[in-house]
Protein backbone atom coordinates (compact mmCIF):
# COMPACT_ATOMS: atom_id res chain seq x y z
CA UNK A 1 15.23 -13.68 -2.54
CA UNK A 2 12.31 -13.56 -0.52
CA UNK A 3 9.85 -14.80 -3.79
CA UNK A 4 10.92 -18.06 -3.23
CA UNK A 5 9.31 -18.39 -0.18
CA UNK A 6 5.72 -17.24 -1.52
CA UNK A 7 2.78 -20.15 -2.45
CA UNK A 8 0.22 -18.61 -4.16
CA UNK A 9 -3.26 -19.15 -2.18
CA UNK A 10 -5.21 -20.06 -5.01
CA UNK A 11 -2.99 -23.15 -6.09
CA UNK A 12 -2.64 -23.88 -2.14
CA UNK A 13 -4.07 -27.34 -0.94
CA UNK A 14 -3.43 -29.26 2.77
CA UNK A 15 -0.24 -31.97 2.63
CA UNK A 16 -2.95 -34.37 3.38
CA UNK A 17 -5.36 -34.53 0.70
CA UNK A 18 -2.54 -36.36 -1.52
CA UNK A 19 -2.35 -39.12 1.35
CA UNK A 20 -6.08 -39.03 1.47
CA UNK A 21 -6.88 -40.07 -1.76
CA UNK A 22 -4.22 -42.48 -2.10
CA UNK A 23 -6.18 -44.25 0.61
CA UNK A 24 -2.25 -43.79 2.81
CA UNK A 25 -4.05 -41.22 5.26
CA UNK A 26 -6.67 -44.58 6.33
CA UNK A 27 -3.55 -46.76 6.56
CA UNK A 28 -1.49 -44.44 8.57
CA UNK A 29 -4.61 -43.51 11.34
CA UNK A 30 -5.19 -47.75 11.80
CA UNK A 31 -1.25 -48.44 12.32
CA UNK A 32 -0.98 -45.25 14.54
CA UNK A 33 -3.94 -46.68 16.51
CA UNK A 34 -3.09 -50.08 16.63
CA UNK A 35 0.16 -49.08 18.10
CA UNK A 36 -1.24 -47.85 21.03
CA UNK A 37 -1.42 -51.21 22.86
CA UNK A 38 2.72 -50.68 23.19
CA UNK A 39 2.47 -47.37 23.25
CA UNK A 40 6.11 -45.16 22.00
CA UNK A 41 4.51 -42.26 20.91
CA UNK A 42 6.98 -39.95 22.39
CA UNK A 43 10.47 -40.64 23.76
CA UNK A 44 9.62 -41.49 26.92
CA UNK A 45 8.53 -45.30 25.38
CA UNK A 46 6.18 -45.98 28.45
CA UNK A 47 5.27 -49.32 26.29
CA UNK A 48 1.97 -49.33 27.89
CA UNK A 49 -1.55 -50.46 26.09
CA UNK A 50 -3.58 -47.17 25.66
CA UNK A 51 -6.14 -49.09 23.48
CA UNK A 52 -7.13 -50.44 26.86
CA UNK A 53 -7.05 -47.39 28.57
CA UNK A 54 -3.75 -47.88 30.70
CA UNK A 55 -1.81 -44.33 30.94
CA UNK A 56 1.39 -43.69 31.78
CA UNK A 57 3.91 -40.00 31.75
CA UNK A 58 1.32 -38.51 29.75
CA UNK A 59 -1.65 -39.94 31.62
CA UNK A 60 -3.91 -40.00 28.66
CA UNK A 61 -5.29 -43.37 27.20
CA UNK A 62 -7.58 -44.27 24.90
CA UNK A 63 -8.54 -40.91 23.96
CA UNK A 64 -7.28 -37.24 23.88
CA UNK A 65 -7.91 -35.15 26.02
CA UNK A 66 -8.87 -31.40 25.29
CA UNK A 67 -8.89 -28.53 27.60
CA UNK A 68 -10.14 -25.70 24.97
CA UNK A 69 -10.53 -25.06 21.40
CA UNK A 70 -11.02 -21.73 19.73
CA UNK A 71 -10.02 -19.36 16.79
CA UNK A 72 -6.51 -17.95 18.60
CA UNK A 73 -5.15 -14.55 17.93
CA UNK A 74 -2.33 -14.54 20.09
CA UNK A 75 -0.36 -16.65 17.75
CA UNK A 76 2.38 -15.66 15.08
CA UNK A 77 1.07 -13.08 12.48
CA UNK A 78 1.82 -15.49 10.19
CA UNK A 79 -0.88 -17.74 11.63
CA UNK A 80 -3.74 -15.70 12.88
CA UNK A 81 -3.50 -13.49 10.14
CA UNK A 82 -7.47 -11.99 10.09
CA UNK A 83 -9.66 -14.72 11.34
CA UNK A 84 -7.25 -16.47 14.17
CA UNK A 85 -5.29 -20.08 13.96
CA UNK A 86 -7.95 -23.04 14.91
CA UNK A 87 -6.12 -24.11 18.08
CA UNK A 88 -6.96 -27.15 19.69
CA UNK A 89 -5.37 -27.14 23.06
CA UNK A 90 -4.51 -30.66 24.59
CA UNK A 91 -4.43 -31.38 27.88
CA UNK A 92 -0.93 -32.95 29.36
CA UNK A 93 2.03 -33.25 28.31
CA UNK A 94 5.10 -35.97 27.87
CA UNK A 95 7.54 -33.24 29.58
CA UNK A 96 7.46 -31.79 33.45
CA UNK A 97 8.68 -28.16 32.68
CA UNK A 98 9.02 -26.49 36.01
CA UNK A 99 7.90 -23.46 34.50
CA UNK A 100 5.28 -24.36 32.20
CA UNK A 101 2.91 -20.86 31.70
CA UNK A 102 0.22 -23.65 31.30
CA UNK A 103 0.57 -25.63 34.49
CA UNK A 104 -3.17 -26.68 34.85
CA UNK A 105 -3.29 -27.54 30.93
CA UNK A 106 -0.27 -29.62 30.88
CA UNK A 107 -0.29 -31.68 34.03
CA UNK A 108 -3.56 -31.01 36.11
CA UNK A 109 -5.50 -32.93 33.84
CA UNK A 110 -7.88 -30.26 32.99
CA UNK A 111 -10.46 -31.01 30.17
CA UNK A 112 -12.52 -33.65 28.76
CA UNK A 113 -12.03 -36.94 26.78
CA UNK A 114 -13.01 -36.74 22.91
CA UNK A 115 -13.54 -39.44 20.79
CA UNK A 116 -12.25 -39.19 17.68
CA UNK A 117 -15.68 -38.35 16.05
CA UNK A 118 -15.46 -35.29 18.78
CA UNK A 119 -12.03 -34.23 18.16
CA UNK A 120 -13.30 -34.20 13.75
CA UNK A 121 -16.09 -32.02 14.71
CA UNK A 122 -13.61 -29.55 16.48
CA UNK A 123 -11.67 -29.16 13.22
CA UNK A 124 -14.50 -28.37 11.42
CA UNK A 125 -16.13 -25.84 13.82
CA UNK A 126 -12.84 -23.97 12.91
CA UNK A 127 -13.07 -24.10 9.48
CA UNK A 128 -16.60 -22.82 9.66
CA UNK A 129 -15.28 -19.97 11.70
CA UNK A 130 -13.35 -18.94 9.18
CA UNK A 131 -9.50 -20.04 10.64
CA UNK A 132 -6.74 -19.92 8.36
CA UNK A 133 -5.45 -23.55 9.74
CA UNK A 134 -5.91 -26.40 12.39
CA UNK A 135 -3.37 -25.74 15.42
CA UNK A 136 -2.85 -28.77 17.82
CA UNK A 137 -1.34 -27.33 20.70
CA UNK A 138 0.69 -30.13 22.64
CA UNK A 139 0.05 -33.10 20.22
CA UNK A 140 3.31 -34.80 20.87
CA UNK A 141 1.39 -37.48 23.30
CA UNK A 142 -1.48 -37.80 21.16
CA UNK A 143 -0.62 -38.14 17.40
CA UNK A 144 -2.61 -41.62 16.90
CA UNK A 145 -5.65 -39.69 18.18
CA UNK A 146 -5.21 -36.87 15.67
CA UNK A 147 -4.48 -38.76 12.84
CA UNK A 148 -7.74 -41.26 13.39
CA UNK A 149 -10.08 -38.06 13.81
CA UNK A 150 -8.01 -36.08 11.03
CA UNK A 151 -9.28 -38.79 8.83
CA UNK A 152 -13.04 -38.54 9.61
CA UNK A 153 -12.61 -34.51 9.26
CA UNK A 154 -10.63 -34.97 6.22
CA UNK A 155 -13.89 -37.03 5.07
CA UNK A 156 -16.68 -34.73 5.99
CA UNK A 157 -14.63 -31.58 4.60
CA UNK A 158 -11.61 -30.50 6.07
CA UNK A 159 -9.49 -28.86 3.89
CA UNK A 160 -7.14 -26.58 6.44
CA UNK A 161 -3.42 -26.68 6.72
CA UNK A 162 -2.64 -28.40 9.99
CA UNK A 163 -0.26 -27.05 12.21
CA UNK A 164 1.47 -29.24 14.71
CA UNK A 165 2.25 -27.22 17.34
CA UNK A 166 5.05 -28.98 20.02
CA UNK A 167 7.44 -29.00 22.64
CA UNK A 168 9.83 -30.57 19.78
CA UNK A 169 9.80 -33.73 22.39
CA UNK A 170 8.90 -36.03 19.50
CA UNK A 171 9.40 -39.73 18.51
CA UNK A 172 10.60 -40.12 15.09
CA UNK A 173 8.00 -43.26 14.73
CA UNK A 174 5.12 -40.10 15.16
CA UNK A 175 6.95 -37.64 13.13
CA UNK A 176 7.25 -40.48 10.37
CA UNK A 177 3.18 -41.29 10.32
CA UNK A 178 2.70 -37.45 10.13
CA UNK A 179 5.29 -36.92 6.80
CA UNK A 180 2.68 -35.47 3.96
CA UNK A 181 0.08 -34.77 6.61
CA UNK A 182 1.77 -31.58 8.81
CA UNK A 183 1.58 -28.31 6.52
CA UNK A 184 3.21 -26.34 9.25
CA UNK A 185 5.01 -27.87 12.20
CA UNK A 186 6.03 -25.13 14.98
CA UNK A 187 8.21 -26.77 17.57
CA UNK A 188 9.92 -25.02 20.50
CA UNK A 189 13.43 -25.74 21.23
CA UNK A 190 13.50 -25.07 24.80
CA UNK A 191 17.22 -26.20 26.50
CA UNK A 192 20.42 -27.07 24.96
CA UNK A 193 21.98 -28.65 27.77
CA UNK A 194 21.45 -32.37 29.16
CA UNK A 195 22.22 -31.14 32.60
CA UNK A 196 19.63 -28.22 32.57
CA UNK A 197 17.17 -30.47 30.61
CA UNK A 198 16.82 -32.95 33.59
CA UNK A 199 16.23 -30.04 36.21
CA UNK A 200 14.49 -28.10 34.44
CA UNK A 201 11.78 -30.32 31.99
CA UNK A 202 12.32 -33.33 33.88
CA UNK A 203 13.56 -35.34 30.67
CA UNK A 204 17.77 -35.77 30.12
CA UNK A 205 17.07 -36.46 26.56
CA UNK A 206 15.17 -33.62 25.89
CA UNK A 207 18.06 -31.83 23.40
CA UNK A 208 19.08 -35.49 21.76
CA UNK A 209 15.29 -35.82 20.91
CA UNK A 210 14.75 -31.70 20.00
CA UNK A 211 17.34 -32.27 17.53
CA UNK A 212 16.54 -35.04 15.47
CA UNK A 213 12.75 -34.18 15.58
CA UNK A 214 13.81 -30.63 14.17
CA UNK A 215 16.15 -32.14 11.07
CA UNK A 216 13.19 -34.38 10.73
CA UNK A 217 10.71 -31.67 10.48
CA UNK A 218 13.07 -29.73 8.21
CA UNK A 219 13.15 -32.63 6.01
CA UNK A 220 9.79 -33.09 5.70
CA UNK A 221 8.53 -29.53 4.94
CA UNK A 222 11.83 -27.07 4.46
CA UNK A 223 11.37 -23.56 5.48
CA UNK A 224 8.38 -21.63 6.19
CA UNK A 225 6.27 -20.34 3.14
CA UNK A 226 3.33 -18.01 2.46
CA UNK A 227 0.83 -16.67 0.41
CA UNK A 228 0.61 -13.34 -0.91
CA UNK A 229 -0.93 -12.39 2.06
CA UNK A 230 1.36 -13.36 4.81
CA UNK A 231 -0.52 -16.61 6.10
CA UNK A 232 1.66 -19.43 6.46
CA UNK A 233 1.07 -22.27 4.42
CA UNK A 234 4.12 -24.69 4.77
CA UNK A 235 7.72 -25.09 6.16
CA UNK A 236 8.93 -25.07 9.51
CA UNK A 237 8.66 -22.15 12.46
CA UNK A 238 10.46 -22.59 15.30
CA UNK A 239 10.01 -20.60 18.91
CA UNK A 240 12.34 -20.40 21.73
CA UNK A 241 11.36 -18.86 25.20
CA UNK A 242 14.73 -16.54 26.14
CA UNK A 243 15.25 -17.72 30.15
CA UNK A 244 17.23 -16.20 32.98
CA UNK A 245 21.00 -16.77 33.06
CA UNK A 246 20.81 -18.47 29.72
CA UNK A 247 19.95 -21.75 30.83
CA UNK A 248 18.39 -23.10 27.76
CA UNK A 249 21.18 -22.30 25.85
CA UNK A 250 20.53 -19.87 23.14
CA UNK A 251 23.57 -19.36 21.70
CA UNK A 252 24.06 -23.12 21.10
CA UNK A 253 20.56 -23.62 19.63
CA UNK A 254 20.93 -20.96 17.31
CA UNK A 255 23.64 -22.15 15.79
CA UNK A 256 22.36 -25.70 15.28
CA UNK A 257 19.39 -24.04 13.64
CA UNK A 258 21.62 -22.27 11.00
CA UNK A 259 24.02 -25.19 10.44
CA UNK A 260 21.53 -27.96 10.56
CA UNK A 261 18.21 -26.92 9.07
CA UNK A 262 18.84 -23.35 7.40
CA UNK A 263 19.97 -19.72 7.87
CA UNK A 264 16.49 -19.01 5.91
CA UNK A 265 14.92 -21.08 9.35
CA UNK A 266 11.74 -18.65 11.01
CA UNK A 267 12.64 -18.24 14.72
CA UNK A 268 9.98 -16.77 17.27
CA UNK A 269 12.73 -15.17 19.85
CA UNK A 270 10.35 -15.08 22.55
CA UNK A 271 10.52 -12.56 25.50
CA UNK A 272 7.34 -13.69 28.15
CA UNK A 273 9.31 -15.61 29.80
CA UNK A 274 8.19 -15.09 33.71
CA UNK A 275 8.25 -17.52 36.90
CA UNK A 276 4.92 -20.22 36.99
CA UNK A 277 4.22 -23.24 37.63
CA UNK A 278 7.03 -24.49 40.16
CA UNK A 279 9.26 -22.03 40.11
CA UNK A 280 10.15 -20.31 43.37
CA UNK A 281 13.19 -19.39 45.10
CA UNK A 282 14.19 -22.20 47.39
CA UNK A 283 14.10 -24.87 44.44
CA UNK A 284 14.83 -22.74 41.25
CA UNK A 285 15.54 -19.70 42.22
CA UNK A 286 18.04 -19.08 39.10
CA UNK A 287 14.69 -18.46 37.21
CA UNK A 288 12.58 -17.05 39.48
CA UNK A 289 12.64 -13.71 37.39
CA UNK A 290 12.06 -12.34 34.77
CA UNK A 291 14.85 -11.97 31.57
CA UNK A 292 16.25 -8.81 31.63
CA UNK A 293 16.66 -6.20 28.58
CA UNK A 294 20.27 -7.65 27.95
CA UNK A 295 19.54 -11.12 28.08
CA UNK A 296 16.43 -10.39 25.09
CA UNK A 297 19.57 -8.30 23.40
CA UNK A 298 22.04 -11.36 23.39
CA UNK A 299 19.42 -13.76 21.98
CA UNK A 300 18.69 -11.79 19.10
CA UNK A 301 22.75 -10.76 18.81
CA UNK A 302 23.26 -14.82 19.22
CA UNK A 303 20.87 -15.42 16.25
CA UNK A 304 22.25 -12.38 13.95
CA UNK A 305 25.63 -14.06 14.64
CA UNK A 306 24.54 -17.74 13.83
CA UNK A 307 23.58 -15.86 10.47
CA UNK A 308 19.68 -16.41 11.16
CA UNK A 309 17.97 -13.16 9.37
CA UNK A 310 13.58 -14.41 9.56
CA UNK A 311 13.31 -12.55 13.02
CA UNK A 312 12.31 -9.25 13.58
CA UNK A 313 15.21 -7.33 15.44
CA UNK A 314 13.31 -4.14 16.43
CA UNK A 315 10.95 -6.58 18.17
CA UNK A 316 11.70 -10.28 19.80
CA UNK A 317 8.92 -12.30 19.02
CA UNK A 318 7.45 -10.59 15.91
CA UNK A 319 8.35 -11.42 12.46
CA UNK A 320 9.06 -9.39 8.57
CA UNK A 321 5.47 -9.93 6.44
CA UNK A 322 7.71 -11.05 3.20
């Protein structure tokens, strides 16, 4: 059972390079650009023109902006494997989580402007570092910007999987440009509930959007596959942050994982869930702890009952090496 989810690394090569040589790769960066003067990049269709520099939720223009990059090994085993994922954080975000463990990344503007020759050069300082893949960390606001400097990267070498890391708070018009291009695409599904969605991330439509960019990922890639020695190379992994008093919903999420993409579906049951950013006792207090040893117990119980099986179950948050 678990061959079928092996690619063997010497027949590997990056979902773009098909795209790439059809000349589609060119096509899809200049109609992701051009769209920027109305921008709807995310579901929160702002409509504003970032080609002239006008920002709106996201407050990012013309150009991405990038707190850090660096080979990470704090991700997934599956992605650091020996050498570290290639992340490329970006700064802000199209969501307002209360919580967010990266407040300063994600809405005090921290970082600096690259142009997309900048952004190329990032991706291949990576590579030459040895990274088993590109990561961009919070690209959901940005995906013209990536997919005009993928293209001069893609020129002067690139050859990496790319990993779209993301909140899952996608537009189907981005998630469309980036079909053939995303080898990997790891999106969280944070909260279940509309209510809970608007108090807590600041965005009602967060589930309605989580769920059709997740079938739409699914669709794209299926589920997660590796080589022979555990690295990822395509397919969909999906984290979810376990919260106090189950207010994103676990149960529910974990079901619509099974039924709608696939029992076979990775999920990163995550356990560091602690107060930042916001979060303090006379606005949230409901979260203003940590999870508890039985809450971690009834995520992983909700997922073995939803008839998910790619988690590890001695450890939330760590994964089987098929």
């Amino acid at each position: 059972m678990h061959g079928e989810y092996t690619v063997p690394s010497d027949t590997f090569e990056a979902a773009y390079m098909a795209l790439y040589r059809s000349g589609e790769l060119k096509r899809r960066a200049e109609t992701a650009v051009a769209r920027l003067a109305d921008c709807h990049a995310c579901p929160r269709d702002c409509g504003v023109d970032r080609l002239a520099d006008k920002t709106a939720v996201c407050q990012s223009g013309r150009y991405a902006i990038v707190s850090s990059y660096f080979p990470h090994f704090g991700e997934e085993d599956c992605l650091r494997g020996s050498n570290g994922s290639g992340t490329i954080f970006f700064s802000m975000c199209n969501l307002r989580c209360v919580f967010c463990q990266n407040f300063d990344i994600s809405q005090l503007k921290s970082g600096l402007e690259c142009p997309p020759e900048r952004l190329a050069q990032m991706m291949l300082e990576l590579q030459s570092m040895g990274c088993h893949n590109i990561n961009f960390v919070t690209p959901e606001h940005v995906v013209p910007q990536v997919l005009e400097a993928l293209l001069i990267a893609v020129e002067s070498g690139l050859r990496l999987p790319i990993v779209y890391n993301t909140s899952a708070y996608d537009a189907l018009e981005s998630l469309e440009l980036l079909d053939g291009l995303v080898d990997i695409y790891m999106p969280d599904f944070k909260i279940w509930d509309e209510r809970m969605a608007l108090k807590y991330l600041k965005a009602k439509d967060y589930p309605q959007a989580a769920r059709q960019a997740l079938k739409e990922m699914h669709r794209q890639v299926g589920v997660l596959k590796m080589d022979e020695r555990g690295i990822a190379k395509r397919g969909v992994l999906v984290r979810h942050l376990v919260m106090p008093e189950d207010v994103a919903g676990t149960s529910e999420i974990m079901r619509f994982l099974a039924e709608e993409l696939s029992p076979d579906t990775y999920v990163n049951i995550m356990d560091q869930y602690h107060p930042a950013g916001k979060v303090n006792d006379q606005k949230y207090g409901k979260i203003n702890r940590r999870v508890s040893g039985g809450e971690l117990q009834g995520a992983q119980l909700a997922a073995e009952e939803a008839r998910l099986w790619r988690f590890d179950r001695r450890q939330p948050g760590r994964f089987f090496i098929l």
